[in-house]
PDBML (XML) file of the C-alpha atoms, coordinates in Angstrom:
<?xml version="1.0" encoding="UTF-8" ?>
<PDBx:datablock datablockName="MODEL"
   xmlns:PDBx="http://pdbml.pdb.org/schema/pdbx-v50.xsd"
   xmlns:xsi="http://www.w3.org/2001/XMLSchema-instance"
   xsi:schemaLocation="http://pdbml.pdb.org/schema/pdbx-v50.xsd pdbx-v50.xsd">
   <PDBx:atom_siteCategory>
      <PDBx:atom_site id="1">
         <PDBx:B_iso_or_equiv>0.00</PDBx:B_iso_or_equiv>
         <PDBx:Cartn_x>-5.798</PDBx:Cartn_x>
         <PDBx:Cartn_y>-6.730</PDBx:Cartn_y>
         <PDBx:Cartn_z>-3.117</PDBx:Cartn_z>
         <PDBx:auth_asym_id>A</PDBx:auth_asym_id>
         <PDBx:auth_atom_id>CA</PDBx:auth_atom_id>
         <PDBx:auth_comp_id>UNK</PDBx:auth_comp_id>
         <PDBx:auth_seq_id>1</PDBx:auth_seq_id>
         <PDBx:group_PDB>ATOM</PDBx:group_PDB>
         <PDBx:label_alt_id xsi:nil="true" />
         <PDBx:label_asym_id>A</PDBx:label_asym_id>
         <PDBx:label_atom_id>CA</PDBx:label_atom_id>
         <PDBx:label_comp_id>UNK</PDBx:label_comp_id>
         <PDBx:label_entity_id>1</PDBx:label_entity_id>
         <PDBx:label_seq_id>1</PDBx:label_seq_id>
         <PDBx:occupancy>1.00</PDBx:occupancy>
         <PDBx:pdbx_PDB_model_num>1</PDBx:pdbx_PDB_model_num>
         <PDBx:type_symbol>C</PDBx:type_symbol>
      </PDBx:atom_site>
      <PDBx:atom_site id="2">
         <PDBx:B_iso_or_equiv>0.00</PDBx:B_iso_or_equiv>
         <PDBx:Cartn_x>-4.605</PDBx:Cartn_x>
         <PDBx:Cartn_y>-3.887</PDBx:Cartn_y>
         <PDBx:Cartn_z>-5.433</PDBx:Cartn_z>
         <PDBx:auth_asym_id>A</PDBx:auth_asym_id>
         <PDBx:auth_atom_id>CA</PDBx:auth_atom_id>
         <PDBx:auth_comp_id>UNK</PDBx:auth_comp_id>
         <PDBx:auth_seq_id>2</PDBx:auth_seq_id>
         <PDBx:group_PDB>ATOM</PDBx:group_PDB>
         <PDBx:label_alt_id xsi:nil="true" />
         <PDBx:label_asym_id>A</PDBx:label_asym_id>
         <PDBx:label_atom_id>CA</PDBx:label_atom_id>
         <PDBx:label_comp_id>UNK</PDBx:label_comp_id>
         <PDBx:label_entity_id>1</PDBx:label_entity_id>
         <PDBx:label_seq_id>2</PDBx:label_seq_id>
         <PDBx:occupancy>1.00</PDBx:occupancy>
         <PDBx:pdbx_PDB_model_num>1</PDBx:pdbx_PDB_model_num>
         <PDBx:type_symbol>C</PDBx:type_symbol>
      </PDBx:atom_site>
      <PDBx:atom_site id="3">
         <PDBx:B_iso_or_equiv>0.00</PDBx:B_iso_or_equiv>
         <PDBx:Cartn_x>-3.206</PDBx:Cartn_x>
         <PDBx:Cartn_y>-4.117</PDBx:Cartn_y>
         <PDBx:Cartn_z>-8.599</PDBx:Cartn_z>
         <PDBx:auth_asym_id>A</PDBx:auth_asym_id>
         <PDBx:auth_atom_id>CA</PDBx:auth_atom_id>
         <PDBx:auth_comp_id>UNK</PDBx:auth_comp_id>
         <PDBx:auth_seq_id>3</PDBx:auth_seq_id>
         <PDBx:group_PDB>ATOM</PDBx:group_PDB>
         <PDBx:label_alt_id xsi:nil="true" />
         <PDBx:label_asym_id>A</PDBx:label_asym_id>
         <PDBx:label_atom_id>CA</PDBx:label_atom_id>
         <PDBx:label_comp_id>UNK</PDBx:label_comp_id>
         <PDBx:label_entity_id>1</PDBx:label_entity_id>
         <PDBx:label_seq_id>3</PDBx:label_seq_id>
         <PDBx:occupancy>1.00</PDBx:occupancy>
         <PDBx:pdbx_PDB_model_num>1</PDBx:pdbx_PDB_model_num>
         <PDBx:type_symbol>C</PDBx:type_symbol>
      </PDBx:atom_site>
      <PDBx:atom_site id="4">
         <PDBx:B_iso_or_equiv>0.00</PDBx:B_iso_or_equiv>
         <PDBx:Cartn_x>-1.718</PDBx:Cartn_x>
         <PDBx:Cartn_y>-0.797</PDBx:Cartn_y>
         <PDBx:Cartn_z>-10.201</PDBx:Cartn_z>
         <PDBx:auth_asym_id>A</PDBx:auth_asym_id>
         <PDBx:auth_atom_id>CA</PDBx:auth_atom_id>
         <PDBx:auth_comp_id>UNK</PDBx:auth_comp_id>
         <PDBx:auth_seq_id>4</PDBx:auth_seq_id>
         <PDBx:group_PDB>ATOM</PDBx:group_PDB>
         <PDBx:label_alt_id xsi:nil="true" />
         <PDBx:label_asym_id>A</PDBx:label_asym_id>
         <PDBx:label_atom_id>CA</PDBx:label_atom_id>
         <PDBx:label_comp_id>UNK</PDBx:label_comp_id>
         <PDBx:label_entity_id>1</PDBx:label_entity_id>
         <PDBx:label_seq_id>4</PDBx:label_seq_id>
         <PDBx:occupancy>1.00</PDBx:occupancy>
         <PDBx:pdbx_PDB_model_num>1</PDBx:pdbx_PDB_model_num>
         <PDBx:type_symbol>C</PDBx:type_symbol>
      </PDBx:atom_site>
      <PDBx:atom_site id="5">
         <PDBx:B_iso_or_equiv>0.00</PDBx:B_iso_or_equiv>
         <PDBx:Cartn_x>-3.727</PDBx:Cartn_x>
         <PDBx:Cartn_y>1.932</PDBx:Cartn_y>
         <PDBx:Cartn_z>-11.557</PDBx:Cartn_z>
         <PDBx:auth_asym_id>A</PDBx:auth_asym_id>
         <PDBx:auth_atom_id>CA</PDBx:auth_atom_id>
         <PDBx:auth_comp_id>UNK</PDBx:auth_comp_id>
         <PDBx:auth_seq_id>5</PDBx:auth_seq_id>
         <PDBx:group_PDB>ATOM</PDBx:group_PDB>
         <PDBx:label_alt_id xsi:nil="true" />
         <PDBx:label_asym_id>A</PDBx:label_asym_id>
         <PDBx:label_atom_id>CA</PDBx:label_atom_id>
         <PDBx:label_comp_id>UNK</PDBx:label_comp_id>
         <PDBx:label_entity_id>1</PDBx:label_entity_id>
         <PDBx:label_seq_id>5</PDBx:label_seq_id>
         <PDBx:occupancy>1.00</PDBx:occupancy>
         <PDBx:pdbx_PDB_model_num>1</PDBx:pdbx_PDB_model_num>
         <PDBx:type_symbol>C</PDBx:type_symbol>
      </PDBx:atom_site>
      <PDBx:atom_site id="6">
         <PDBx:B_iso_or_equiv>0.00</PDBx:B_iso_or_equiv>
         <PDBx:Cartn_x>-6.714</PDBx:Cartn_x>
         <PDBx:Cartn_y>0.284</PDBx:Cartn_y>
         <PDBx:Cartn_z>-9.524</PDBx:Cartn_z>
         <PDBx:auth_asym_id>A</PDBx:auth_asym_id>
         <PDBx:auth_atom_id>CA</PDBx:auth_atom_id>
         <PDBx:auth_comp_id>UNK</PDBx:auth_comp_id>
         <PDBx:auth_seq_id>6</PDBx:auth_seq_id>
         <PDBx:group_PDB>ATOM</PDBx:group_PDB>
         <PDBx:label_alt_id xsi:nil="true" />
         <PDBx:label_asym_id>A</PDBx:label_asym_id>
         <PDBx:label_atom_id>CA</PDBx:label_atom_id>
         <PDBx:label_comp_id>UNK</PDBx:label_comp_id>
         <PDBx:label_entity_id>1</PDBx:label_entity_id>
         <PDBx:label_seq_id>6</PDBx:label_seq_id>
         <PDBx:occupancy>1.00</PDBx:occupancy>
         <PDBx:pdbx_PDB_model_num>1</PDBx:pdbx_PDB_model_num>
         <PDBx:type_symbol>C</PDBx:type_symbol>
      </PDBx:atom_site>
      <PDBx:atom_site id="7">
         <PDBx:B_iso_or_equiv>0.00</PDBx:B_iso_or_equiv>
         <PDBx:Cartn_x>-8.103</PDBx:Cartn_x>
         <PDBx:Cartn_y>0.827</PDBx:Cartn_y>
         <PDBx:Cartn_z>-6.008</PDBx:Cartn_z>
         <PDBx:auth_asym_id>A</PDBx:auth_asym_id>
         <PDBx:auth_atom_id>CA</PDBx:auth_atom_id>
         <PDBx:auth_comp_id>UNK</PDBx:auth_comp_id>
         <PDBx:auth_seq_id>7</PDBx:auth_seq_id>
         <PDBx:group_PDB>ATOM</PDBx:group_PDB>
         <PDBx:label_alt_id xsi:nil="true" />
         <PDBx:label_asym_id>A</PDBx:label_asym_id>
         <PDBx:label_atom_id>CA</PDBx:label_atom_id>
         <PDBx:label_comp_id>UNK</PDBx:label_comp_id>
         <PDBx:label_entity_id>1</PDBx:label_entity_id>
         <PDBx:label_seq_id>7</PDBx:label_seq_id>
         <PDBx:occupancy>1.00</PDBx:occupancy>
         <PDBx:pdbx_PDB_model_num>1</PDBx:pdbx_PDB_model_num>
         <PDBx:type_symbol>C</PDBx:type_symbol>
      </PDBx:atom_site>
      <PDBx:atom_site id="8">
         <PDBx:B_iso_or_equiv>0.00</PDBx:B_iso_or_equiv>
         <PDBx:Cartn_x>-7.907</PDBx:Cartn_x>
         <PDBx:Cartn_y>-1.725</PDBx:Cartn_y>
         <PDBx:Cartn_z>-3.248</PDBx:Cartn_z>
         <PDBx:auth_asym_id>A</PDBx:auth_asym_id>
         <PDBx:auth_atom_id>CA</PDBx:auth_atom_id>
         <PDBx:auth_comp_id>UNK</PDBx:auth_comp_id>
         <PDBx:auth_seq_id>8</PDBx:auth_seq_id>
         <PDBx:group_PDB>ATOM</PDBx:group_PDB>
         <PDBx:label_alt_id xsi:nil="true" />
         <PDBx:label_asym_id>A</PDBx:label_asym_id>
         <PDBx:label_atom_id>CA</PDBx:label_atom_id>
         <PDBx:label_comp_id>UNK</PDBx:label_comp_id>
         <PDBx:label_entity_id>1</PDBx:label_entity_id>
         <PDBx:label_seq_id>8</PDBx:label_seq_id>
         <PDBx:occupancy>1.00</PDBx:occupancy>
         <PDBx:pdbx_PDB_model_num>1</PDBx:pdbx_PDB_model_num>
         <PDBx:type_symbol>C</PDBx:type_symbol>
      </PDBx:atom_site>
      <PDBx:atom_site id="9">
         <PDBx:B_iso_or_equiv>0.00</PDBx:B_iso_or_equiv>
         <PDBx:Cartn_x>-11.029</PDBx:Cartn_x>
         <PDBx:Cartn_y>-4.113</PDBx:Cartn_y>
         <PDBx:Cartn_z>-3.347</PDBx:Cartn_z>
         <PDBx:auth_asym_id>A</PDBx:auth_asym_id>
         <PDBx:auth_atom_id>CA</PDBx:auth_atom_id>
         <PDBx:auth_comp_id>UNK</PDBx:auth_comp_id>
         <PDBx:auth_seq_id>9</PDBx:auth_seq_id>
         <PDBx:group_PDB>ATOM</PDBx:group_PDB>
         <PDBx:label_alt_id xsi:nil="true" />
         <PDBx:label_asym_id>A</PDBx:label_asym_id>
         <PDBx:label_atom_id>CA</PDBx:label_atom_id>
         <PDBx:label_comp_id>UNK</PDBx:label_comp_id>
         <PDBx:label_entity_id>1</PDBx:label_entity_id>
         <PDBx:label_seq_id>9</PDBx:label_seq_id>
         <PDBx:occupancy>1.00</PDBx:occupancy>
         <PDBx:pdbx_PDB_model_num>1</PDBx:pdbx_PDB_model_num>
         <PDBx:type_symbol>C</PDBx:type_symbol>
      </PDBx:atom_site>
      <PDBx:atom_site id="10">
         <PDBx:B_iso_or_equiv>0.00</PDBx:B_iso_or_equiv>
         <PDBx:Cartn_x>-12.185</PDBx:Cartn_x>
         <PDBx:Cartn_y>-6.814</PDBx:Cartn_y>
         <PDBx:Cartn_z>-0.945</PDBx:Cartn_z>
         <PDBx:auth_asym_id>A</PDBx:auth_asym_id>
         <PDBx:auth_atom_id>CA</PDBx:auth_atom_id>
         <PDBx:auth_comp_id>UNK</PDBx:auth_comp_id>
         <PDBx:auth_seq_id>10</PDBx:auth_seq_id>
         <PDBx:group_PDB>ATOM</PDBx:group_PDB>
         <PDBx:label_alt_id xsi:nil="true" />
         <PDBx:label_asym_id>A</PDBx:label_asym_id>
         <PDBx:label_atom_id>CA</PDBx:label_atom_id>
         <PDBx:label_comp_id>UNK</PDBx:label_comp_id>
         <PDBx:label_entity_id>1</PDBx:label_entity_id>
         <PDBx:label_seq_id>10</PDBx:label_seq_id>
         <PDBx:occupancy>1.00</PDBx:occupancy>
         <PDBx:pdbx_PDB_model_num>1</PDBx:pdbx_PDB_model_num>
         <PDBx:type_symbol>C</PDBx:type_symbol>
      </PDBx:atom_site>
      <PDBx:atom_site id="11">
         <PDBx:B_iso_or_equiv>0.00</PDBx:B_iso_or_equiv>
         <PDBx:Cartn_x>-11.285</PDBx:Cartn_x>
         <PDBx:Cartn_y>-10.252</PDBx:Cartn_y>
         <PDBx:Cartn_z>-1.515</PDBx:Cartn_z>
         <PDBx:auth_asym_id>A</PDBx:auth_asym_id>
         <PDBx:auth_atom_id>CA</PDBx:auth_atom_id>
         <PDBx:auth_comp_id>UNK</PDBx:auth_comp_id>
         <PDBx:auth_seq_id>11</PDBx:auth_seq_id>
         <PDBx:group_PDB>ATOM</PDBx:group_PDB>
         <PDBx:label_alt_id xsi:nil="true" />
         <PDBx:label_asym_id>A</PDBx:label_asym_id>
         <PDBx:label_atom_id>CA</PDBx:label_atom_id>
         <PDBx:label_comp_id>UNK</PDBx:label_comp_id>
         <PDBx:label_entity_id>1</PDBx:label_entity_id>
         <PDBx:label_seq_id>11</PDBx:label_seq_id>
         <PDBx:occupancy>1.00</PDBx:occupancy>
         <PDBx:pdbx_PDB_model_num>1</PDBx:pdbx_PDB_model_num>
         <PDBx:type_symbol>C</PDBx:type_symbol>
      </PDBx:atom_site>
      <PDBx:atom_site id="12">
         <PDBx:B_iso_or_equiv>0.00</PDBx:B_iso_or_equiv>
         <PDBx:Cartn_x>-12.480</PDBx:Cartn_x>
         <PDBx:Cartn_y>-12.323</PDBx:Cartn_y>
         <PDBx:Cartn_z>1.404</PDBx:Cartn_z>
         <PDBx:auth_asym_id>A</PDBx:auth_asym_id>
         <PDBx:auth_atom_id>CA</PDBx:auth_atom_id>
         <PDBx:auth_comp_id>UNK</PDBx:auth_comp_id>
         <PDBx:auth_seq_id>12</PDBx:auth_seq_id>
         <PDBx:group_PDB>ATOM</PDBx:group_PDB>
         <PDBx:label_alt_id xsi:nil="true" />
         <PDBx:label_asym_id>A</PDBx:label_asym_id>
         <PDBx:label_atom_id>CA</PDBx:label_atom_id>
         <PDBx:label_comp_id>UNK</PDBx:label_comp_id>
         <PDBx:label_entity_id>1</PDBx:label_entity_id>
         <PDBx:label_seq_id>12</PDBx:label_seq_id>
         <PDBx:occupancy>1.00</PDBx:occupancy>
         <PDBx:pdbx_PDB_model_num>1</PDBx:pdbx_PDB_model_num>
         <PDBx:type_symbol>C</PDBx:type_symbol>
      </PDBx:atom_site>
      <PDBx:atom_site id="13">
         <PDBx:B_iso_or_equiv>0.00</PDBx:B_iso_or_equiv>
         <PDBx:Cartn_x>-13.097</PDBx:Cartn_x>
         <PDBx:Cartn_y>-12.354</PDBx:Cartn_y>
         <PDBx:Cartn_z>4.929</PDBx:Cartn_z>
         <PDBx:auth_asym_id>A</PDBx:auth_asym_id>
         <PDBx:auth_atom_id>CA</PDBx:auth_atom_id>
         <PDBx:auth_comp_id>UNK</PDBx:auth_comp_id>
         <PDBx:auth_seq_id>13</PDBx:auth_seq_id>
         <PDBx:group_PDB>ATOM</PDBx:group_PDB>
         <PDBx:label_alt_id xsi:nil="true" />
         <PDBx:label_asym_id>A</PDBx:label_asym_id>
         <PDBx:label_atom_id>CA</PDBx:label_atom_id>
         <PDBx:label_comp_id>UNK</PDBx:label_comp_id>
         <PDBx:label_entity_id>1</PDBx:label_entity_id>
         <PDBx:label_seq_id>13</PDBx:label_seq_id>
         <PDBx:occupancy>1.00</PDBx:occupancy>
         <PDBx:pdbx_PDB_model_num>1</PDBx:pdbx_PDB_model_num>
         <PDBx:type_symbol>C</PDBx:type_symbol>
      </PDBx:atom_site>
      <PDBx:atom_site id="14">
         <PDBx:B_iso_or_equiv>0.00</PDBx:B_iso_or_equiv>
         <PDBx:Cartn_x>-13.876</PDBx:Cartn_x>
         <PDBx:Cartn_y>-14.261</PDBx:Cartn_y>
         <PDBx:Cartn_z>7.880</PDBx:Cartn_z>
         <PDBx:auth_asym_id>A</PDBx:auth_asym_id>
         <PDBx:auth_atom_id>CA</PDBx:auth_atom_id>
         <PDBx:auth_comp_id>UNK</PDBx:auth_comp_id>
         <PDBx:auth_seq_id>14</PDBx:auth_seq_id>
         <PDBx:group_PDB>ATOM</PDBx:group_PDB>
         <PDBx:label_alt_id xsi:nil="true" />
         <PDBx:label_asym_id>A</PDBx:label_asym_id>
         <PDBx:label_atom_id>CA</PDBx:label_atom_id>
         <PDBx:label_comp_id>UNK</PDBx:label_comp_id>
         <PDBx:label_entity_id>1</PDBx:label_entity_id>
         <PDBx:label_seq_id>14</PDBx:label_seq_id>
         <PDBx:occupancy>1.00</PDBx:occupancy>
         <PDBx:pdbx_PDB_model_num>1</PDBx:pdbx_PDB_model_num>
         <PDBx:type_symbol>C</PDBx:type_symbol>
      </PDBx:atom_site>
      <PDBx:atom_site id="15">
         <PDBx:B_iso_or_equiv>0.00</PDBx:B_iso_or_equiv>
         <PDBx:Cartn_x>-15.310</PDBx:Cartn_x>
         <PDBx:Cartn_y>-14.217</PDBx:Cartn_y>
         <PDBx:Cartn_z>11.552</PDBx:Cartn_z>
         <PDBx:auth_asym_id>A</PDBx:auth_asym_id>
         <PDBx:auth_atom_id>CA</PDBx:auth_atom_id>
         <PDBx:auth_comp_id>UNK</PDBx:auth_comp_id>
         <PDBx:auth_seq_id>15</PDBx:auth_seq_id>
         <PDBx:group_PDB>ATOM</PDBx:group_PDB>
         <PDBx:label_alt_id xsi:nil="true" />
         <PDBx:label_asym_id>A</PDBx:label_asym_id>
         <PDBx:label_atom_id>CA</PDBx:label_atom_id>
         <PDBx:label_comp_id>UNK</PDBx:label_comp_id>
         <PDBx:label_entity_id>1</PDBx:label_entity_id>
         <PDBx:label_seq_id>15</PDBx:label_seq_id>
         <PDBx:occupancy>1.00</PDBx:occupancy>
         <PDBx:pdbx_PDB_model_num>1</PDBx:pdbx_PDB_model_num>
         <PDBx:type_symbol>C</PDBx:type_symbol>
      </PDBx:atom_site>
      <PDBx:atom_site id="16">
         <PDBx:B_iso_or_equiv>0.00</PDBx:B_iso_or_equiv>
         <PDBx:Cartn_x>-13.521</PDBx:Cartn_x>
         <PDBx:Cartn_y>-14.634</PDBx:Cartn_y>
         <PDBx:Cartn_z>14.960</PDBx:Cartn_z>
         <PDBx:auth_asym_id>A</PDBx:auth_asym_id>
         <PDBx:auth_atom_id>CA</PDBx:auth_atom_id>
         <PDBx:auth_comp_id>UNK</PDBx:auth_comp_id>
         <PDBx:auth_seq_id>16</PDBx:auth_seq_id>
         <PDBx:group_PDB>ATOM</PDBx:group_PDB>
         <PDBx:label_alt_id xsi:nil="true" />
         <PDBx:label_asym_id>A</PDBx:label_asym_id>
         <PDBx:label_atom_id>CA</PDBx:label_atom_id>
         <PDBx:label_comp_id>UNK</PDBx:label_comp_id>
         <PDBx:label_entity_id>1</PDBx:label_entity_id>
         <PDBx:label_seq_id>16</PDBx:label_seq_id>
         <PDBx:occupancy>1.00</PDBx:occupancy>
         <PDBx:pdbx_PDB_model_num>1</PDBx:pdbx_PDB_model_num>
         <PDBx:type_symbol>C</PDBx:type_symbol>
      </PDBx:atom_site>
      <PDBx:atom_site id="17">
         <PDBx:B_iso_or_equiv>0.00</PDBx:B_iso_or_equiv>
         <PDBx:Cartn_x>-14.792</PDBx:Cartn_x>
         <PDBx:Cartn_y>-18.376</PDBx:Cartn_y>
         <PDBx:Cartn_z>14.987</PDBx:Cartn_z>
         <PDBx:auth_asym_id>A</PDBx:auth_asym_id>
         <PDBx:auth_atom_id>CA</PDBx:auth_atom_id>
         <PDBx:auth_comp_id>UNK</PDBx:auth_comp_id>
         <PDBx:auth_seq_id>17</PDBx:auth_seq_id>
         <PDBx:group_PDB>ATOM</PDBx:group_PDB>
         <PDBx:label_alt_id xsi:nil="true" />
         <PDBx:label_asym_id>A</PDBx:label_asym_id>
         <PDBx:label_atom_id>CA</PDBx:label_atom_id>
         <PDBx:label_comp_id>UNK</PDBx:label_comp_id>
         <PDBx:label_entity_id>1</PDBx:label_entity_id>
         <PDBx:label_seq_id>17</PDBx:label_seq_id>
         <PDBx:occupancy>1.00</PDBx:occupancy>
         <PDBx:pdbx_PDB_model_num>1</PDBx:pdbx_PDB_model_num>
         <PDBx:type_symbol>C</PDBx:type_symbol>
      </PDBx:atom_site>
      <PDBx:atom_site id="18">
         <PDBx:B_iso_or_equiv>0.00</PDBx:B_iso_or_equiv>
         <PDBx:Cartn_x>-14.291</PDBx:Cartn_x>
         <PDBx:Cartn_y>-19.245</PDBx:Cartn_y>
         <PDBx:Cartn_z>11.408</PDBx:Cartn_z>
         <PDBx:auth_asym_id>A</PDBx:auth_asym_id>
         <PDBx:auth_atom_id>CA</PDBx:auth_atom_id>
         <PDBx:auth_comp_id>UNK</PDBx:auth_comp_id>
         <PDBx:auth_seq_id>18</PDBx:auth_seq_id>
         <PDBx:group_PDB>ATOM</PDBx:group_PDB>
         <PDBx:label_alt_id xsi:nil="true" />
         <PDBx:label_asym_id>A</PDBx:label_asym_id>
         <PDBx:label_atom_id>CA</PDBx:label_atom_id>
         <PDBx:label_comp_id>UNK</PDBx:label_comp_id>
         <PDBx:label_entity_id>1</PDBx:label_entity_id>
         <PDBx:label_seq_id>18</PDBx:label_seq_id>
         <PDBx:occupancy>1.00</PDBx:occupancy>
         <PDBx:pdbx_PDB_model_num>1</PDBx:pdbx_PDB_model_num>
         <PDBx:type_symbol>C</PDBx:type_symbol>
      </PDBx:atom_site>
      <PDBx:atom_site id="19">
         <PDBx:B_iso_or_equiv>0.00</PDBx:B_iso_or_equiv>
         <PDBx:Cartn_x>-17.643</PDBx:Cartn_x>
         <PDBx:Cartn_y>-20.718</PDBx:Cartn_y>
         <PDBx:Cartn_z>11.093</PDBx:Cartn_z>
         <PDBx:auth_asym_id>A</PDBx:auth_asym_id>
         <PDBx:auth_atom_id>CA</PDBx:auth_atom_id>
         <PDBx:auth_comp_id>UNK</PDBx:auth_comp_id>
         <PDBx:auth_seq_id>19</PDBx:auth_seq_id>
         <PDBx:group_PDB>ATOM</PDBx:group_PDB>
         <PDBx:label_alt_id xsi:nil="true" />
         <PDBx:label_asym_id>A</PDBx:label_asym_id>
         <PDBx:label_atom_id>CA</PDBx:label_atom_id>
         <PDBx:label_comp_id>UNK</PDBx:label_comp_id>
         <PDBx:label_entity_id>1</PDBx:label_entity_id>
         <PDBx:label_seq_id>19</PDBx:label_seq_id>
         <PDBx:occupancy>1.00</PDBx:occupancy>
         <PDBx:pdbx_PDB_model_num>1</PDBx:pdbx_PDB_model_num>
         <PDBx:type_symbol>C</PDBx:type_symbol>
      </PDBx:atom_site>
      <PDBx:atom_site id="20">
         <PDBx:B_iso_or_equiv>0.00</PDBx:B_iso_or_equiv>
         <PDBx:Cartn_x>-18.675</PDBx:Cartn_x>
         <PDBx:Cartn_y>-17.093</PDBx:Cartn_y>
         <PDBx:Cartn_z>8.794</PDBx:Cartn_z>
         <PDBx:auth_asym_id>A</PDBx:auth_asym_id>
         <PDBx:auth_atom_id>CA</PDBx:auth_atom_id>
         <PDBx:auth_comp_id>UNK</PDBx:auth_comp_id>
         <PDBx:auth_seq_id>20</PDBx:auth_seq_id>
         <PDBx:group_PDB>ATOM</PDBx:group_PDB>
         <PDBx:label_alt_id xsi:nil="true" />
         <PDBx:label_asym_id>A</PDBx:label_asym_id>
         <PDBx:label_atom_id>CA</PDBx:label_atom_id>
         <PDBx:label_comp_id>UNK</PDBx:label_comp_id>
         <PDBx:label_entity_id>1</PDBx:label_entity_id>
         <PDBx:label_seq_id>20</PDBx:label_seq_id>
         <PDBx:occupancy>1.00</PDBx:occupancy>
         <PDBx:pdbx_PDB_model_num>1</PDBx:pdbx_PDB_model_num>
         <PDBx:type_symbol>C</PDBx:type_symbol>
      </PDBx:atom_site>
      <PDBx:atom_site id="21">
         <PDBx:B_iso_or_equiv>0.00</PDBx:B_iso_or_equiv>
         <PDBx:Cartn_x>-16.413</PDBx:Cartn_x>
         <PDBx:Cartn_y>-15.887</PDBx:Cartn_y>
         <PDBx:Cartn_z>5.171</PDBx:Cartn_z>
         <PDBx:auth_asym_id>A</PDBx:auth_asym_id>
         <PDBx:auth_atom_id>CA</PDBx:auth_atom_id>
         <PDBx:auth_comp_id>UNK</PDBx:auth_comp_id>
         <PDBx:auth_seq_id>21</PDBx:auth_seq_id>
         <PDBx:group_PDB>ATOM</PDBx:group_PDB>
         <PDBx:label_alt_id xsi:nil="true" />
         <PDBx:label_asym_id>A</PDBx:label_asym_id>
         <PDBx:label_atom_id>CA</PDBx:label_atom_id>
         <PDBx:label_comp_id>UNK</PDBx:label_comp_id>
         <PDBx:label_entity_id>1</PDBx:label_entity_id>
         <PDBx:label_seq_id>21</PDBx:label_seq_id>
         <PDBx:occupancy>1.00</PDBx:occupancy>
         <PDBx:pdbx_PDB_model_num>1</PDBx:pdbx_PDB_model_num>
         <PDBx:type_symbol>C</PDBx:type_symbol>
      </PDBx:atom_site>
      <PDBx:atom_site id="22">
         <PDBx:B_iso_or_equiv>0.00</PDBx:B_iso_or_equiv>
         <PDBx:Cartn_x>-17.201</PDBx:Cartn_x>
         <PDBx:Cartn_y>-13.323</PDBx:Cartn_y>
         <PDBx:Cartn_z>2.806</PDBx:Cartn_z>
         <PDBx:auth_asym_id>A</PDBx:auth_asym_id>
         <PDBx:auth_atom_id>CA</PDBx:auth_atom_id>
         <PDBx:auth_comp_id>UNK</PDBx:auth_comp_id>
         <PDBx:auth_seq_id>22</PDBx:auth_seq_id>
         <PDBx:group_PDB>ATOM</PDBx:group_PDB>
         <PDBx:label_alt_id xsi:nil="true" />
         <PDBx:label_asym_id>A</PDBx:label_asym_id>
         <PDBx:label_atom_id>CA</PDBx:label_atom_id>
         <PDBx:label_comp_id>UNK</PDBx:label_comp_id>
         <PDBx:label_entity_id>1</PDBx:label_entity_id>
         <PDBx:label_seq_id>22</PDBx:label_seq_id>
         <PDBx:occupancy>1.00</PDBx:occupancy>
         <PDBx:pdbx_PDB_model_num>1</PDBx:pdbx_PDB_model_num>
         <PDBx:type_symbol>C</PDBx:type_symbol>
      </PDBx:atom_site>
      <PDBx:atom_site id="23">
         <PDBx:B_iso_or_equiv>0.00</PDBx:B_iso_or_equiv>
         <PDBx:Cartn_x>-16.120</PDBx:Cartn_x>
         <PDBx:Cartn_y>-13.712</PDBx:Cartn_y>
         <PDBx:Cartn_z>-0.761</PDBx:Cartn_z>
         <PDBx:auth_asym_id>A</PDBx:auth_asym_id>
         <PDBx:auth_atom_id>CA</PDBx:auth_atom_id>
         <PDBx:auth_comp_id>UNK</PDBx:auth_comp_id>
         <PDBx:auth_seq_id>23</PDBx:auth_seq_id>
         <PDBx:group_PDB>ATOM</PDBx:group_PDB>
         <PDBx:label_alt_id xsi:nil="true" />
         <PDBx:label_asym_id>A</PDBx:label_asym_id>
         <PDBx:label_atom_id>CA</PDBx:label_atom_id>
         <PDBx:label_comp_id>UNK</PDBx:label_comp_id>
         <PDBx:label_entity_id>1</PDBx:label_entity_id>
         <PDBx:label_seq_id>23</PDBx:label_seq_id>
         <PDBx:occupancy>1.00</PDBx:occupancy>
         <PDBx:pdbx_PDB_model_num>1</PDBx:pdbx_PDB_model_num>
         <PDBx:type_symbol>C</PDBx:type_symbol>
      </PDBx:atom_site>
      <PDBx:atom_site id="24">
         <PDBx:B_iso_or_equiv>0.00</PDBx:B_iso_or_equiv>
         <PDBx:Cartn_x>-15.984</PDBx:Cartn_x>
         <PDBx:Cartn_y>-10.954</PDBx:Cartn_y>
         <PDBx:Cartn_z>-3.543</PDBx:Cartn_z>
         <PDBx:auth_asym_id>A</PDBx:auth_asym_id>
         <PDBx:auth_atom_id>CA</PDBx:auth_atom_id>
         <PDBx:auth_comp_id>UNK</PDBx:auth_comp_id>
         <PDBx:auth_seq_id>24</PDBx:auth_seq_id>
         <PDBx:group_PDB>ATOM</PDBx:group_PDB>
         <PDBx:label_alt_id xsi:nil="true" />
         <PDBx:label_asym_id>A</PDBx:label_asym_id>
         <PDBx:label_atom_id>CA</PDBx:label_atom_id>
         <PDBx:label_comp_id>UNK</PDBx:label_comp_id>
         <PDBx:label_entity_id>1</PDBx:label_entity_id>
         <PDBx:label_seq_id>24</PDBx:label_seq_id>
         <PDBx:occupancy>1.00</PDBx:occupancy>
         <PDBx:pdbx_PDB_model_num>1</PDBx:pdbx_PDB_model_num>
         <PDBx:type_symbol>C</PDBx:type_symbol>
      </PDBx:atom_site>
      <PDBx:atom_site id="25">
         <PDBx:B_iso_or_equiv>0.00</PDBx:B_iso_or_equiv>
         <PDBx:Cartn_x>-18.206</PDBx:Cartn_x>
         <PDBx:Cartn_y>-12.178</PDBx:Cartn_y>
         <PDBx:Cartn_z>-6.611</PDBx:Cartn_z>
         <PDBx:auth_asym_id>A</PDBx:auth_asym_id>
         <PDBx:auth_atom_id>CA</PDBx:auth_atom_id>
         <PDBx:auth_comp_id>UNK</PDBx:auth_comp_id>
         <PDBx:auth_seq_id>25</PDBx:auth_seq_id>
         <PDBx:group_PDB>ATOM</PDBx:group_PDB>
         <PDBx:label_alt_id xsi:nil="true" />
         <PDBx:label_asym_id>A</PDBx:label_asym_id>
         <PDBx:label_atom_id>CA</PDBx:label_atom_id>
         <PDBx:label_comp_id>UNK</PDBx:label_comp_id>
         <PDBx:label_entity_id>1</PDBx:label_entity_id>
         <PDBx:label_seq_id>25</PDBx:label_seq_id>
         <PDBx:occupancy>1.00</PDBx:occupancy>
         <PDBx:pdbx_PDB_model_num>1</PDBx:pdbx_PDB_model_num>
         <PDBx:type_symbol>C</PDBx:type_symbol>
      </PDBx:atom_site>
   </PDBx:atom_siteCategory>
</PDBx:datablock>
């Protein structure tokens, strides 16, 4: 995501399989 004035940043992610996610803090 990337809101104005601010860089893009990392929300979440998530492997091929679904069975692996990432979330930002």
């Amino acid at each position: 995501r990337q809101a104005p004035g601010k860089e893009r940043e990392f929300v979440a992610g998530i492997n091929w399989s679904g069975d692996s996610t990432v979330y930002s803090d």
